[in-house]
Protein backbone atom coordinates (compact mmCIF):
# COMPACT_ATOMS: atom_id res chain seq x y z
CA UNK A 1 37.17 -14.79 42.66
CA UNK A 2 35.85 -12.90 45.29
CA UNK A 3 33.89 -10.02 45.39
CA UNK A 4 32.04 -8.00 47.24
CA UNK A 5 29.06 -5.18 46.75
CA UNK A 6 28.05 -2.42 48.53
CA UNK A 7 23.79 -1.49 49.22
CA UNK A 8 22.51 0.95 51.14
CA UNK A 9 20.45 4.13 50.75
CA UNK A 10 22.60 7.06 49.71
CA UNK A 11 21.18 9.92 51.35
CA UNK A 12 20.26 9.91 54.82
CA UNK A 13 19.11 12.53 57.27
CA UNK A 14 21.56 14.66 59.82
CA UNK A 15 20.31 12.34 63.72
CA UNK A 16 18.78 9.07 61.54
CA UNK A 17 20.77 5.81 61.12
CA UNK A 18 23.27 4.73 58.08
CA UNK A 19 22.94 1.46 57.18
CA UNK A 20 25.07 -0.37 55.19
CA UNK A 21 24.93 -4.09 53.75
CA UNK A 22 27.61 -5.73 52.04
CA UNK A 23 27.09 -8.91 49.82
CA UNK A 24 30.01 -11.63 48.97
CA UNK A 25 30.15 -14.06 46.83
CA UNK A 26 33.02 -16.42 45.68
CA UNK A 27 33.76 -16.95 49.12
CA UNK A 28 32.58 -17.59 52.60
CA UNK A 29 32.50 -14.95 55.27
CA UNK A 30 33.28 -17.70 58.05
CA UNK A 31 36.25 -18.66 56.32
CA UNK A 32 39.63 -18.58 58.45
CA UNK A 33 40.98 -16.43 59.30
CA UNK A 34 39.32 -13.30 57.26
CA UNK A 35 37.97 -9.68 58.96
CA UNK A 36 35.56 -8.43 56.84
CA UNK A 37 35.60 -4.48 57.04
CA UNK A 38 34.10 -1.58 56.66
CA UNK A 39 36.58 1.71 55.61
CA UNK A 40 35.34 5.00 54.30
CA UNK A 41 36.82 7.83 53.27
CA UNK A 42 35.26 11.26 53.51
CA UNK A 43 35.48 14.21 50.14
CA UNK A 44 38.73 15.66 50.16
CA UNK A 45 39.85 13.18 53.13
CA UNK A 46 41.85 9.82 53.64
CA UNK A 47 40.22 6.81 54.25
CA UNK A 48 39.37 5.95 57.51
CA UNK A 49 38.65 2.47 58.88
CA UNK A 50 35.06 1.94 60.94
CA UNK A 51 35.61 -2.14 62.04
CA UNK A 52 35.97 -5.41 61.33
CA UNK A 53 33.33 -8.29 61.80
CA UNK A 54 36.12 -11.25 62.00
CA UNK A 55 35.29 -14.72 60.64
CA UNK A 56 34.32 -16.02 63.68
CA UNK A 57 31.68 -13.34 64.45
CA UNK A 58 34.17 -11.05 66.77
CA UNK A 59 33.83 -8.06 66.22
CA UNK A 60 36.35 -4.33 66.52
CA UNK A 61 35.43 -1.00 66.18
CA UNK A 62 37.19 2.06 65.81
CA UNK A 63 37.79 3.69 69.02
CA UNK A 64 36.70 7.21 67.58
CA UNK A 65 33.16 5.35 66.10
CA UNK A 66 32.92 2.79 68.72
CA UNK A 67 29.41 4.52 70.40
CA UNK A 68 27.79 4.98 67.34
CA UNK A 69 29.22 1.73 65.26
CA UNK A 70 27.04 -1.59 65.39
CA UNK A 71 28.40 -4.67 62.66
CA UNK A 72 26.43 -7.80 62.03
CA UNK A 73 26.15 -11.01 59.86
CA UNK A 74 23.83 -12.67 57.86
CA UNK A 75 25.77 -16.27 57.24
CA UNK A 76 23.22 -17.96 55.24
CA UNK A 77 22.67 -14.74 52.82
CA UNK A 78 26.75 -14.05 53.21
CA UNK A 79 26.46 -10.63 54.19
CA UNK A 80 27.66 -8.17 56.49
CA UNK A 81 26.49 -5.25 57.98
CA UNK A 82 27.04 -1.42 59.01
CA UNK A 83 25.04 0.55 61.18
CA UNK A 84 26.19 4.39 62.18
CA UNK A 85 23.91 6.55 64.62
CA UNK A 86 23.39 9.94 64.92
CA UNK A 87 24.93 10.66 61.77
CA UNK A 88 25.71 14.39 60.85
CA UNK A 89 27.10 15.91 57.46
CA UNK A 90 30.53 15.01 59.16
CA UNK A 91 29.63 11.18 58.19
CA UNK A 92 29.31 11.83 54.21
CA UNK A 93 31.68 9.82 52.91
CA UNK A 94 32.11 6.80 50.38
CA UNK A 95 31.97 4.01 52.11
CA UNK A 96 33.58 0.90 51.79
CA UNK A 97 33.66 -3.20 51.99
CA UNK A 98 36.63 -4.51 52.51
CA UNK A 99 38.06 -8.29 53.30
CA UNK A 100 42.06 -8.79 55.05
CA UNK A 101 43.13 -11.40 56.21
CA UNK A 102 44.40 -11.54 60.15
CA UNK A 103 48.01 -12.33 59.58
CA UNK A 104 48.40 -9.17 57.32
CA UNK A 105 47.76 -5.28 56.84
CA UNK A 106 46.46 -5.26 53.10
CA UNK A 107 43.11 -5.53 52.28
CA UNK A 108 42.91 -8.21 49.17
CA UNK A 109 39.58 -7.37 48.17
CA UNK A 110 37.45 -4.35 48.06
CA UNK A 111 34.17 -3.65 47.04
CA UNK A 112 33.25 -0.77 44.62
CA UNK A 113 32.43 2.03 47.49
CA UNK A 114 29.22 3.13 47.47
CA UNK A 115 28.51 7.52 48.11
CA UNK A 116 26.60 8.03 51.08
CA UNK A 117 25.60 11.73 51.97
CA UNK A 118 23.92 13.18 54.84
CA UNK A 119 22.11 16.30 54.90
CA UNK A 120 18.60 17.43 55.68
């Protein structure tokens, strides 16, 4: 079974980073042919998808988050990362891991969400 968890502090200041990690276990993050993702989705709002860090270490942003968005991996502690700069109170939202493989639009397994809020 695999799942996947969510750290990160939850408030953060209005021009500071966000930084995310996101630990899985049962399962390898280098597997074929899995994007690991990160999707939030603001109070009130739908969920919105940030960008994938693929199995092979490519990596896709959102075209709208692309300048402040920076993803990374940590293979040999199985995690991936989230970085957002310049955040304002426009970025609270709870955000998400998320794992889907290539070949199809469903995301199989999701982590919890964890509440991230930014405000001075």
């Amino acid at each position: 079974q695999v799942q996947l968890q969510e750290s990160g502090p939850g408030l953060v200041k209005p021009s500071q980073t966000l930084s995310l990690t996101c630990t899985v276990s049962g399962g390898s993050i280098t597997t074929d042919y899995y994007a690991w993702t990160w999707i939030r989705q603001p109070p009130g709002k739908g969920l919105e998808w940030i960008g994938y860090i693929a199995y092979n270490g490519n990596i896709y942003y959102s075209p709208s988050l692309k300048s402040r968005t920076s993803m990374s991996r940590d293979t040999s502690k199985n995690q991936f990362t989230l970085q957002l700069t310049s955040v304002t109170p426009e970025d609270t939202a709870v955000y998400y891991c998320a794992r889907r493989h290539i070949d199809y639009e469903c995301y199989d397994y999701w982590g919890q969400g964890t509440q991230v809020t930014v405000s001075s």
